[in-house]
Protein backbone atom coordinates (compact mmCIF):
# COMPACT_ATOMS: atom_id res chain seq x y z
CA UNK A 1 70.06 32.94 43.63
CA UNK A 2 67.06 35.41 43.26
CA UNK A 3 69.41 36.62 40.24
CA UNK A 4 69.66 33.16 38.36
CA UNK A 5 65.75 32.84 39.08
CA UNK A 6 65.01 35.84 37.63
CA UNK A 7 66.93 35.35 34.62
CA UNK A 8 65.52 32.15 33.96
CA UNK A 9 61.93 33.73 34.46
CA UNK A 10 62.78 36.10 32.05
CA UNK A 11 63.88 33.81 29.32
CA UNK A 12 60.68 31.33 29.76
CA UNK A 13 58.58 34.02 29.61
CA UNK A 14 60.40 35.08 26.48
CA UNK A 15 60.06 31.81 24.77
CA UNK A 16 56.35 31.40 25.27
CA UNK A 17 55.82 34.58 23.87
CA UNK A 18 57.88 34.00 21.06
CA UNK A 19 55.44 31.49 19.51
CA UNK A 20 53.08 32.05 16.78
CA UNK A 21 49.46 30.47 16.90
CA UNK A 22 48.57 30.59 13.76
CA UNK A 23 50.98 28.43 12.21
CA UNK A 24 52.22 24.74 11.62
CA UNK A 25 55.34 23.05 12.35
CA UNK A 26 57.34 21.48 9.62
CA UNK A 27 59.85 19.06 10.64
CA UNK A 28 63.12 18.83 9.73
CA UNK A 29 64.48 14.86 10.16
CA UNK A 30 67.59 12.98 10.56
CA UNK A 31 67.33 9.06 11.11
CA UNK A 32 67.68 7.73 14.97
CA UNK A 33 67.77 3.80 15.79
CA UNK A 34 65.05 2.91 17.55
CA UNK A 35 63.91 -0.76 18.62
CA UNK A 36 65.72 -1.91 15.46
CA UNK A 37 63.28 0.18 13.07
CA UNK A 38 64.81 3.81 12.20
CA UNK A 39 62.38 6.35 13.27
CA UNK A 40 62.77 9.95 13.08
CA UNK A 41 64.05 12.83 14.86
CA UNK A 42 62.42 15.84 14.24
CA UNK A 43 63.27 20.11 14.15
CA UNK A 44 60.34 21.98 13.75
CA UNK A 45 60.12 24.78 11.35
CA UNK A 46 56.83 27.54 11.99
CA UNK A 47 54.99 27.58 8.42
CA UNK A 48 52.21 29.80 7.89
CA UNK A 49 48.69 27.96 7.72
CA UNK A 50 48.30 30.02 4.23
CA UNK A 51 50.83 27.78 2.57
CA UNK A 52 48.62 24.29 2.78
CA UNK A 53 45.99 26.72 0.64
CA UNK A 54 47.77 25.67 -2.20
CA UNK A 55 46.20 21.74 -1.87
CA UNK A 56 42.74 22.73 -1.72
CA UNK A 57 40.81 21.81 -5.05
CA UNK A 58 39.30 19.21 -7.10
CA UNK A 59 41.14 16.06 -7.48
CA UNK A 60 40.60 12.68 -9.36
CA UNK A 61 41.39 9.57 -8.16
CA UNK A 62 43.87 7.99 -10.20
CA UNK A 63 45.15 4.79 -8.76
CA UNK A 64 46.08 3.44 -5.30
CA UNK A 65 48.08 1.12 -3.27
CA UNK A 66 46.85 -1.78 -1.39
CA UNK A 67 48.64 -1.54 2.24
CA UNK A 68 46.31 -3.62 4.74
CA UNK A 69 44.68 -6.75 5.24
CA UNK A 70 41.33 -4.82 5.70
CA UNK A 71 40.02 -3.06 2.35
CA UNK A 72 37.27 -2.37 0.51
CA UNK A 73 36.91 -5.11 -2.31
CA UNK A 74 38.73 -4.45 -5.74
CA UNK A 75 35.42 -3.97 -7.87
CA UNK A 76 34.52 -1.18 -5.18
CA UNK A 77 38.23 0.34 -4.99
CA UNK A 78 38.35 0.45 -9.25
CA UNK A 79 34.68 2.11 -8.99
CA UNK A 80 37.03 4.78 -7.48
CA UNK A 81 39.08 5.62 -10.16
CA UNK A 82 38.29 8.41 -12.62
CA UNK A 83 35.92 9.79 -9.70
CA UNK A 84 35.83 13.66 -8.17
CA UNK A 85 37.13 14.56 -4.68
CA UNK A 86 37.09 17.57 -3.39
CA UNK A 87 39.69 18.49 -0.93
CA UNK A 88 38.71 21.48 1.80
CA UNK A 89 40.59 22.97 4.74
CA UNK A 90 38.50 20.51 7.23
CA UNK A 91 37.20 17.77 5.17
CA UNK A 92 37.37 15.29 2.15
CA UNK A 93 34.28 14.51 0.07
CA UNK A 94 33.63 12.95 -3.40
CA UNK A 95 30.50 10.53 -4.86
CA UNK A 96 32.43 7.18 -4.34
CA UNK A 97 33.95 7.86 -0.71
CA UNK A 98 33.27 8.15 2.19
CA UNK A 99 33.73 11.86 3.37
CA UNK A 100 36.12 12.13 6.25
CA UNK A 101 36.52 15.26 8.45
CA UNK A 102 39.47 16.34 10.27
CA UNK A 103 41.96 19.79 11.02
CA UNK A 104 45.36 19.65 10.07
CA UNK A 105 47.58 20.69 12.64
CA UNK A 106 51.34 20.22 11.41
CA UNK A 107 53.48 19.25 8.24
CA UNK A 108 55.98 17.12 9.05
CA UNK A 109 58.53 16.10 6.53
CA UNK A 110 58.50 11.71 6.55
CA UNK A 111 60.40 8.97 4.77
CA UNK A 112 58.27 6.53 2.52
CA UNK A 113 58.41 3.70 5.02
CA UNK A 114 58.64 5.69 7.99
CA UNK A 115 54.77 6.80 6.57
CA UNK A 116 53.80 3.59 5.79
CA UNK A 117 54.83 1.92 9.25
CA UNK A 118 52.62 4.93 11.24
CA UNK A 119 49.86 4.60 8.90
CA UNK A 120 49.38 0.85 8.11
CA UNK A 121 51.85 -0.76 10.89
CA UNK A 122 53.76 -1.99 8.74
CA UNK A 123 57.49 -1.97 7.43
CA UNK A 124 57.50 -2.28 3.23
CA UNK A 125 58.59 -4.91 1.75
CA UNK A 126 57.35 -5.17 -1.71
CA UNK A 127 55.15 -3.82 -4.00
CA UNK A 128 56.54 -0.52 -2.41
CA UNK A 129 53.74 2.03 -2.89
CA UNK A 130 54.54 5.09 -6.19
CA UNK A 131 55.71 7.56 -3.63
CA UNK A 132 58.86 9.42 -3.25
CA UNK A 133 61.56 8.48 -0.77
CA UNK A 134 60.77 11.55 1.63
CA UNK A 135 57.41 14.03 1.21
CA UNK A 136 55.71 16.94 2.85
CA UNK A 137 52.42 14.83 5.83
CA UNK A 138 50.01 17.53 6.85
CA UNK A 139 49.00 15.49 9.66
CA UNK A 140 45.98 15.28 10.82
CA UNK A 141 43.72 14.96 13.83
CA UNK A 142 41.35 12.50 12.62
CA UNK A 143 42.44 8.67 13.32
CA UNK A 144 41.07 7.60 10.13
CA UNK A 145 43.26 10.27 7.99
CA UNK A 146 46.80 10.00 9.90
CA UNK A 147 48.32 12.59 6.87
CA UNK A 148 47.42 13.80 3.26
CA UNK A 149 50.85 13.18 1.65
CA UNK A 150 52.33 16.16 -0.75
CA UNK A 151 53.86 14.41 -3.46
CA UNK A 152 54.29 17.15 -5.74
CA UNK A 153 53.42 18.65 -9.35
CA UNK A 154 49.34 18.46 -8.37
CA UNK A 155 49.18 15.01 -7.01
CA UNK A 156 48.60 14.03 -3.34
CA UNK A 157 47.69 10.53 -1.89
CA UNK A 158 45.46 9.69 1.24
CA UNK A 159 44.69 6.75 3.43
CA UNK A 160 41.63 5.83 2.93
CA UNK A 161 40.06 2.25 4.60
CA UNK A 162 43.69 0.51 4.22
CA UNK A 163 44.53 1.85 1.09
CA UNK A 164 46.49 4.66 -0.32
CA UNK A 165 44.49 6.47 -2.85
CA UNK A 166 46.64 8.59 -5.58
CA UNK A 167 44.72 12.25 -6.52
CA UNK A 168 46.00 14.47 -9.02
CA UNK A 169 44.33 18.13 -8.94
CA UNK A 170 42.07 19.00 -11.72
């Protein structure tokens, strides 16, 4: 018995040390049924924080997606396009916006819809936003920000007051 105990001690011990603080879990997912909406189930993946310096930059707003009932009016959201953001390790700041603060804390990889129904509560059904079907969220800890979605060759998109904003590096 003192054995088995000892054993298992030794293993615990060995997994807590085993992690690394300074990076971010990625998540790996495969579709489970849940409450008739498929959610995901995730496999995290340690990535070091270095990678995400990659997003950091300029950006221009260059379209976005209506996805709520709530939102800015449409003269206001096209004052938005064509204007500079700047996108830092902690915050998001630009002219036109609103700057919003926050500290990522994971990338997780997410279907389109499985994104949409976390942000917005909501399932799509049609215009579907211009994302692709799965993407890169570096989640975030602000309530306001759920994730800055990696789409890919420069461009990222962020919720912003129940829209999805489309930014495209400079």
């Amino acid at each position: 018995m003192k054995t088995t105990a000892g054993i298992f001690a030794f293993f615990f011990g060995l997994c807590l040390t085993a992690q690394t603080p300074d990076s971010i879990s990625v998540r790996q997912v495969s579709p489970v049924k849940y409450a008739n909406r498929p959610i995901q189930k995730v496999d995290r993946i340690a990535v070091p924080v270095d990678s995400q310096v990659g997003l950091y930059g300029d950006y221009t707003v260059t379209g976005y997606s209506i996805l709520s009932t709530k939102t800015p009016g449409s003269e206001e959201l096209n004052m938005l396009i064509g204007t500079i953001v700047k996108f830092q390790a902690t915050s998001i700041t630009g002219t036109a916006i609103d700057p919003l603060t926050f500290e990522i804390y994971q990338v997780e990889r997410q279907r389109r819809d499985d994104y949409i129904y976390r942000v917005f509560g909501r399932e799509i059904k049609a215009p579907e936003p211009n994302l692709p079907e799965s993407f890169n969220v570096h989640k975030t800890d602000n309530e306001n920000c759920y994730g800055i979605v990696e789409i890919g060759n420069g461009e990222i998109a962020v919720p912003y007051r129940g829209v999805l904003l489309y930014l495209k590096h400079n």
